[in-house]
PDB file of N, CA and C in Angstrom:
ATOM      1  N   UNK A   1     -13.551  -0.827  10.609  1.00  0.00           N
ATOM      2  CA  UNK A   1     -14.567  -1.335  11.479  1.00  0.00           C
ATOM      3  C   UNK A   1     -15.674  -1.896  10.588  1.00  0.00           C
ATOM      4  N   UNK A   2     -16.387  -2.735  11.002  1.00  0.00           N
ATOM      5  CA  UNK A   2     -17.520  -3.605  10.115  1.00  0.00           C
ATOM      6  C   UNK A   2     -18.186  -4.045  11.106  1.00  0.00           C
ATOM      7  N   UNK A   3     -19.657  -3.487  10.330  1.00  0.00           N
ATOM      8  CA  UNK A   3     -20.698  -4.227  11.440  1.00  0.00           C
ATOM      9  C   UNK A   3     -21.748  -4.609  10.036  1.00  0.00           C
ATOM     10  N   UNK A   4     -22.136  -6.401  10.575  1.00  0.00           N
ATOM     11  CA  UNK A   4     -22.978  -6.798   9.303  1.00  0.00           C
ATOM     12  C   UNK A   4     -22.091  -6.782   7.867  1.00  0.00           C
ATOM     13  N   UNK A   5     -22.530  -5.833   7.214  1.00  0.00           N
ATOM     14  CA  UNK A   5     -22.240  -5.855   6.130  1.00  0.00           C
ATOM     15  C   UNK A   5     -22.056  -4.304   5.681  1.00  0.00           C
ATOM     16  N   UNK A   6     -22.123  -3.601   6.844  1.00  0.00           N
ATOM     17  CA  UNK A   6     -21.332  -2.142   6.517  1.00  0.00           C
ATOM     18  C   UNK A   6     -19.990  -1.599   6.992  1.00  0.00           C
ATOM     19  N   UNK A   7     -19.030  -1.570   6.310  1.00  0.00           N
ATOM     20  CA  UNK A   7     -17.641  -1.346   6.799  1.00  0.00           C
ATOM     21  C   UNK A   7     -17.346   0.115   7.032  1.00  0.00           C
ATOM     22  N   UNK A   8     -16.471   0.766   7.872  1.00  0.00           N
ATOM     23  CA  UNK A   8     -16.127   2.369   7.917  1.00  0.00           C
ATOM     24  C   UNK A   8     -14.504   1.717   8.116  1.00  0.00           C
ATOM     25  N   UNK A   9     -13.666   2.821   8.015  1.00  0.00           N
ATOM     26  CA  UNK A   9     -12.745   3.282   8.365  1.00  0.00           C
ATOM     27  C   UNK A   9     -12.810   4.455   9.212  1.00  0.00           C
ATOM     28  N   UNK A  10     -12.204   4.056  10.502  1.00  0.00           N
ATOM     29  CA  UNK A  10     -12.090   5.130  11.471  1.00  0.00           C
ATOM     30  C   UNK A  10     -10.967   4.948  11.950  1.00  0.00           C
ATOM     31  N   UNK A  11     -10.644   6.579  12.483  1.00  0.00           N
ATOM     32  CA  UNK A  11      -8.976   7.230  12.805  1.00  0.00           C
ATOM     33  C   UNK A  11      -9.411   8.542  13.914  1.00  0.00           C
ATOM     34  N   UNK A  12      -8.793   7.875  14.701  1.00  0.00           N
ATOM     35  CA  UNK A  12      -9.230   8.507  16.575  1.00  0.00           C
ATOM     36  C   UNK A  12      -7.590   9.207  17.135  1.00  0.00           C
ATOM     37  N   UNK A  13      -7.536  10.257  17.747  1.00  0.00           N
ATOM     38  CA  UNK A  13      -6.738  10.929  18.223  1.00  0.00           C
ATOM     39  C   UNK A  13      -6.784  11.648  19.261  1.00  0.00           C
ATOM     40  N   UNK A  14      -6.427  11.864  20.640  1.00  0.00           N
ATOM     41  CA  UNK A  14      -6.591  12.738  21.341  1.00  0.00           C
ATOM     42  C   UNK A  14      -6.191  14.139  21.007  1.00  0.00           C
ATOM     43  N   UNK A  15      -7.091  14.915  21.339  1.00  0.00           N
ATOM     44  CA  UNK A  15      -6.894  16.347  21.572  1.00  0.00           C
ATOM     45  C   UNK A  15      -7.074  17.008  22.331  1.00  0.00           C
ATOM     46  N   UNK A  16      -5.746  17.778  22.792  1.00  0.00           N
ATOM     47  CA  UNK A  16      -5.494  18.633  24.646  1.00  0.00           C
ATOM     48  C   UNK A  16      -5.566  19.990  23.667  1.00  0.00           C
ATOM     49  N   UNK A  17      -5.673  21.099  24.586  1.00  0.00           N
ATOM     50  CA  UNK A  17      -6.049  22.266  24.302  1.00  0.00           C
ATOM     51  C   UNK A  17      -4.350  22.404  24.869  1.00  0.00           C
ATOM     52  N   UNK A  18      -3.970  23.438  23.960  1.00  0.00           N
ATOM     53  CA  UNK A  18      -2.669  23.987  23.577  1.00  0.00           C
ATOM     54  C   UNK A  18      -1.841  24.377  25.271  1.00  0.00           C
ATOM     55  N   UNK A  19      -2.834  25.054  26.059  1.00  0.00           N
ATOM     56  CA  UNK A  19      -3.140  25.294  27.611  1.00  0.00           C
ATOM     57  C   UNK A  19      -2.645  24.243  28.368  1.00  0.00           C
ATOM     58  N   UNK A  20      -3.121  23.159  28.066  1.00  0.00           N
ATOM     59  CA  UNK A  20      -2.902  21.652  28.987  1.00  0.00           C
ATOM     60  C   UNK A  20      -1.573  21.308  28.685  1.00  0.00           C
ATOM     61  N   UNK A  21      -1.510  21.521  26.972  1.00  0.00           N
ATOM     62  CA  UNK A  21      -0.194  20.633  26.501  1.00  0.00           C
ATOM     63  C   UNK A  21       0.600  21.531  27.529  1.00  0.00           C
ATOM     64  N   UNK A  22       0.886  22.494  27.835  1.00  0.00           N
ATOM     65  CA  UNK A  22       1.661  23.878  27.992  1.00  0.00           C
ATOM     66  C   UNK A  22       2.207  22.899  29.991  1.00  0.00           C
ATOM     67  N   UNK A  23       0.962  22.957  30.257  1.00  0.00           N
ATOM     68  CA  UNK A  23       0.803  23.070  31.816  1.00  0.00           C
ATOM     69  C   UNK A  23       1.974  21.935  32.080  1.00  0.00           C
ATOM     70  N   UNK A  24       1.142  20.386  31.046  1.00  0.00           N
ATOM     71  CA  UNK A  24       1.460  19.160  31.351  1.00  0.00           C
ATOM     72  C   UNK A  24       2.914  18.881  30.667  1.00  0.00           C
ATOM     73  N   UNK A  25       3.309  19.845  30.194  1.00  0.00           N
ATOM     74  CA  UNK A  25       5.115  19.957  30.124  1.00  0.00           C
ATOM     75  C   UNK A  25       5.821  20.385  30.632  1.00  0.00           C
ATOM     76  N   UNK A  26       5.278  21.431  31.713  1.00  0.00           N
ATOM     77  CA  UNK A  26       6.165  21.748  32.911  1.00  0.00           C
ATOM     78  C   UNK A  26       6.735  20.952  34.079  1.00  0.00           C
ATOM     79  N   UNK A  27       6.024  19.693  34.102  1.00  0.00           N
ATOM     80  CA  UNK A  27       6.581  18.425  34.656  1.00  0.00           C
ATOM     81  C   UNK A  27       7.240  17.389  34.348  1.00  0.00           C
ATOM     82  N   UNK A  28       7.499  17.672  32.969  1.00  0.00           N
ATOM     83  CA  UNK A  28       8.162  16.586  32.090  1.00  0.00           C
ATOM     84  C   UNK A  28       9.490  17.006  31.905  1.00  0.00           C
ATOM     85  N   UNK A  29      10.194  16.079  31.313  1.00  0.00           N
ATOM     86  CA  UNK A  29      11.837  16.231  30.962  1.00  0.00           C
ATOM     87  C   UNK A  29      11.348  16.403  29.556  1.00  0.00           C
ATOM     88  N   UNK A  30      12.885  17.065  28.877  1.00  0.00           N
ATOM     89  CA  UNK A  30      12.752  17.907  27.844  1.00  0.00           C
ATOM     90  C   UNK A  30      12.189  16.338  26.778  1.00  0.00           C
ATOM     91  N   UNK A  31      13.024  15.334  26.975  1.00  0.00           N
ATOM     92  CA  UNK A  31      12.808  14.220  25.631  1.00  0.00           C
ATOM     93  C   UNK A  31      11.287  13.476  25.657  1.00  0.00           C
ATOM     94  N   UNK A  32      10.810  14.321  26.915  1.00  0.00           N
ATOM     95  CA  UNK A  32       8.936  13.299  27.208  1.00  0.00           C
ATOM     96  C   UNK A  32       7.917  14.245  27.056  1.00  0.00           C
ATOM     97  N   UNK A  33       8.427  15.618  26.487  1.00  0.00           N
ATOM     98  CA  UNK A  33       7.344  16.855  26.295  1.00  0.00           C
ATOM     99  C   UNK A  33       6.620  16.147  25.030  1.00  0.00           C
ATOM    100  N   UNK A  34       5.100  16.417  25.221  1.00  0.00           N
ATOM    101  CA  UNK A  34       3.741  16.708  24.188  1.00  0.00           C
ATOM    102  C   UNK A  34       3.852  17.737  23.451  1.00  0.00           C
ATOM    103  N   UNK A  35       3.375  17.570  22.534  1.00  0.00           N
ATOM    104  CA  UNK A  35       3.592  18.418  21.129  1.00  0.00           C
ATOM    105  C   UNK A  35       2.045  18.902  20.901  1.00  0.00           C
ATOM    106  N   UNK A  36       2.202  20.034  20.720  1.00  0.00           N
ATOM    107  CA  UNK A  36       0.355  20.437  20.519  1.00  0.00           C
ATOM    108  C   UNK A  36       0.412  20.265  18.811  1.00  0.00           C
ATOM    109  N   UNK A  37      -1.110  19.943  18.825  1.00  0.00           N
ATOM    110  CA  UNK A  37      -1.390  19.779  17.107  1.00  0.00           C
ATOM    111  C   UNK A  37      -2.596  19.799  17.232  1.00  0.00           C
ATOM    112  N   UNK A  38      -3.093  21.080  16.467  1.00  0.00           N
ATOM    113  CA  UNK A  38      -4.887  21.926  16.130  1.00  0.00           C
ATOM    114  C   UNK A  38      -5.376  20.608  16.030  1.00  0.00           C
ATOM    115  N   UNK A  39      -6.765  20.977  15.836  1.00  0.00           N
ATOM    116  CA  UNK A  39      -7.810  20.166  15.289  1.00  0.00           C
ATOM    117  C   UNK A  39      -7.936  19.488  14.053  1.00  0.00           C
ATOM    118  N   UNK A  40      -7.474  21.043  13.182  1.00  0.00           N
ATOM    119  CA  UNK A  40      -7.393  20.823  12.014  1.00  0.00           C
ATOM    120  C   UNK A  40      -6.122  19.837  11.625  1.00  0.00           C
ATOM    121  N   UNK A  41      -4.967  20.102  12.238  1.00  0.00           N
ATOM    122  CA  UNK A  41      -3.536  19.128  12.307  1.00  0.00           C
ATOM    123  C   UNK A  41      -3.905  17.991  12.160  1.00  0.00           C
ATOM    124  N   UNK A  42      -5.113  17.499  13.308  1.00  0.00           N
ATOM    125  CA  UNK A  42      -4.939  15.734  13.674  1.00  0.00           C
ATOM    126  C   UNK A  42      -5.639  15.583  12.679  1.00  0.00           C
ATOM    127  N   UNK A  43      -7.215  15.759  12.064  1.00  0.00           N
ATOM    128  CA  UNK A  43      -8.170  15.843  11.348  1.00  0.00           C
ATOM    129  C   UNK A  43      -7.300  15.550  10.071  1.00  0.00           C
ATOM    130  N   UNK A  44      -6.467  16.591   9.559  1.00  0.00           N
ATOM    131  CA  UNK A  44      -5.613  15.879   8.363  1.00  0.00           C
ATOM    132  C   UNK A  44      -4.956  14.631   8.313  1.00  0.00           C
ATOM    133  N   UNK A  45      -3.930  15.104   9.312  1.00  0.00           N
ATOM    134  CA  UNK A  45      -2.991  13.434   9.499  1.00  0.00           C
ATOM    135  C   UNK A  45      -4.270  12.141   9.520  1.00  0.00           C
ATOM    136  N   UNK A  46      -5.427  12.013  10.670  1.00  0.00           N
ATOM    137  CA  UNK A  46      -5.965  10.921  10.159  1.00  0.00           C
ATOM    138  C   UNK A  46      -6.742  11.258   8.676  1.00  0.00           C
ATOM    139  N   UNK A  47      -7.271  11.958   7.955  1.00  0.00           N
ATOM    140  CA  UNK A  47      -7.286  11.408   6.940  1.00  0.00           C
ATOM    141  C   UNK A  47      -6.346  11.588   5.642  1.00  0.00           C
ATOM    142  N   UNK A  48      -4.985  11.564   5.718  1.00  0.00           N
ATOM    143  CA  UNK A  48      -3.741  11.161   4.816  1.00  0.00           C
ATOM    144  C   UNK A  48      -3.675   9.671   5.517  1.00  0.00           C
ATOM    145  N   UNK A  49      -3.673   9.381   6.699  1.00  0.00           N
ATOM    146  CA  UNK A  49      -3.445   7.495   7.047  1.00  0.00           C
ATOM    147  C   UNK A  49      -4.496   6.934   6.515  1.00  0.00           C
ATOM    148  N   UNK A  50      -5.686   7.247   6.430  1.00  0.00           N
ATOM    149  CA  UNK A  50      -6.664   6.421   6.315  1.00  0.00           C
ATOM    150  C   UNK A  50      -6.696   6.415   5.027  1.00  0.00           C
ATOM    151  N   UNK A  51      -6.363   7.363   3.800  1.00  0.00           N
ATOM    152  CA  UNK A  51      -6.913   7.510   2.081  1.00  0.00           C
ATOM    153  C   UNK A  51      -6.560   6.162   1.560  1.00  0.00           C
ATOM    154  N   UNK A  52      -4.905   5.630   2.005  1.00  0.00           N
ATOM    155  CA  UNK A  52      -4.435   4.594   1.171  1.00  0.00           C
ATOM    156  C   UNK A  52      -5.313   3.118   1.466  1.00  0.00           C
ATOM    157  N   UNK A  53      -6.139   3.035   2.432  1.00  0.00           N
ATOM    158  CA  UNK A  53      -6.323   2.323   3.220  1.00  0.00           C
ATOM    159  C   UNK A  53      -7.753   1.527   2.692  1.00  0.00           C
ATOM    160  N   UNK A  54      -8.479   2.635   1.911  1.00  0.00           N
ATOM    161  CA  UNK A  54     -10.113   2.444   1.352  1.00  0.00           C
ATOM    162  C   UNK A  54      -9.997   2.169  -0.190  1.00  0.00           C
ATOM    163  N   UNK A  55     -10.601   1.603  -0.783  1.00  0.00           N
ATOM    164  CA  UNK A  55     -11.073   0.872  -1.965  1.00  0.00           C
ATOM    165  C   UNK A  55     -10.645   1.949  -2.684  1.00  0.00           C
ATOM    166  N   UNK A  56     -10.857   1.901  -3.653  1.00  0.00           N
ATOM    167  CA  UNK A  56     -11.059   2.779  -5.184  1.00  0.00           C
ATOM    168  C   UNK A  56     -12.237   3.833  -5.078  1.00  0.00           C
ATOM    169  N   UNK A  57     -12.455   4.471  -5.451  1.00  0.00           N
ATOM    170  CA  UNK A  57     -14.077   4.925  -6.135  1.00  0.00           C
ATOM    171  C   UNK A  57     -14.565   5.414  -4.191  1.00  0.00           C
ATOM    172  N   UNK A  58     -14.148   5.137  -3.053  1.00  0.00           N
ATOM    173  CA  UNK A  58     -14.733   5.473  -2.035  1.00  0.00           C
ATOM    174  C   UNK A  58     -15.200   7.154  -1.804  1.00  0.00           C
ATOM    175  N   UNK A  59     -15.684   7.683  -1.346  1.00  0.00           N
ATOM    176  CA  UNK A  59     -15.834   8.577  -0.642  1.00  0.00           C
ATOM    177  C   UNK A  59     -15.215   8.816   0.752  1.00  0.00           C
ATOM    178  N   UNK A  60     -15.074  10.173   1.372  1.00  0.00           N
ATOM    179  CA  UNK A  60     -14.399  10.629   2.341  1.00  0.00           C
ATOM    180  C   UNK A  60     -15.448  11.061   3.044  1.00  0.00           C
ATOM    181  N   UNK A  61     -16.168  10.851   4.519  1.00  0.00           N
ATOM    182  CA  UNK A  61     -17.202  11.273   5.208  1.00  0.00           C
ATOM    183  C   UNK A  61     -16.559  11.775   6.357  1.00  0.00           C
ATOM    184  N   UNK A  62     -16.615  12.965   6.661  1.00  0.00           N
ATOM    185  CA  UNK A  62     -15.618  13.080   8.182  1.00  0.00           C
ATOM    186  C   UNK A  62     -16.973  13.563   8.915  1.00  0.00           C
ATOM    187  N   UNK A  63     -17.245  12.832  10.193  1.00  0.00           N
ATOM    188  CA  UNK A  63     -17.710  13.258  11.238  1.00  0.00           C
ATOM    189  C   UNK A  63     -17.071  13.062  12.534  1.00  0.00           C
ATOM    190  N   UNK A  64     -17.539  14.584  13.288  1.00  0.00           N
ATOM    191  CA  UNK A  64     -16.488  14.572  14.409  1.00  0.00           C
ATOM    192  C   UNK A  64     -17.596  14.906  15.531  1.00  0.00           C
ATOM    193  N   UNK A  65     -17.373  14.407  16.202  1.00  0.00           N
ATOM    194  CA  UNK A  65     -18.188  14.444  17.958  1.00  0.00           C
ATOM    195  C   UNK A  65     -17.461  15.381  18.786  1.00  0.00           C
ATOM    196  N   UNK A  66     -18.438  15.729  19.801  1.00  0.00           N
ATOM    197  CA  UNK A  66     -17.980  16.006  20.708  1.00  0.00           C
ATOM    198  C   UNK A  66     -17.941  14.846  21.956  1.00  0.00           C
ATOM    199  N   UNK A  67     -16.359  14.836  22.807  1.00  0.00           N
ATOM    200  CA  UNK A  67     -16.950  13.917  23.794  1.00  0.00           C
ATOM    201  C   UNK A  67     -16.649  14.198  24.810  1.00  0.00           C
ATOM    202  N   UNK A  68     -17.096  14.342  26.050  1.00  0.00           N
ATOM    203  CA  UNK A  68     -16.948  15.128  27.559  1.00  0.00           C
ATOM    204  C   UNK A  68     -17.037  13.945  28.345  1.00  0.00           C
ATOM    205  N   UNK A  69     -16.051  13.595  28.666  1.00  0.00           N
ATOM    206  CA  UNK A  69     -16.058  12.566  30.300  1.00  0.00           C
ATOM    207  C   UNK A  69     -16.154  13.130  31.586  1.00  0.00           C
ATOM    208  N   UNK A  70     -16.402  13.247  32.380  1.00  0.00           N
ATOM    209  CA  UNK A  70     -16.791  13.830  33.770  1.00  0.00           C
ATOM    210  C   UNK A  70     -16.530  12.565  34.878  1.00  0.00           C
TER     211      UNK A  70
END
């Protein structure tokens, strides 16, 4: 992402609470079940996609939000 003349790399993932994944597979067929994966799970995977992705010499900044839709 780039705005102006400051660039980030950002890596977005949903996350269901282990509960939901659970619920929202009891309606599914076995080959369309959700796979739960921690916080910490997704948090890694995006940053192993994103490392190859940034310059040399970069730094790693992880900030994480909270976000509540209603």
């Amino acid at each position: 992402m780039q705005v102006g003349k400051q660039t980030a790399a950002v890596g977005m993932r949903l996350y269901l609470r282990e509960k939901t994944v659970r619920r929202l597979n009891r309606k599914r067929e076995k080959k369309q079940r959700l796979h739960f994966r921690s916080k910490y799970r997704i948090a890694r995977t995006i940053l192993q996609q994103l490392r190859p992705l940034l310059p040399k010499g970069w730094k790693v900044l992880e900030i994480t939000e909270r976000l509540f839709f209603c």
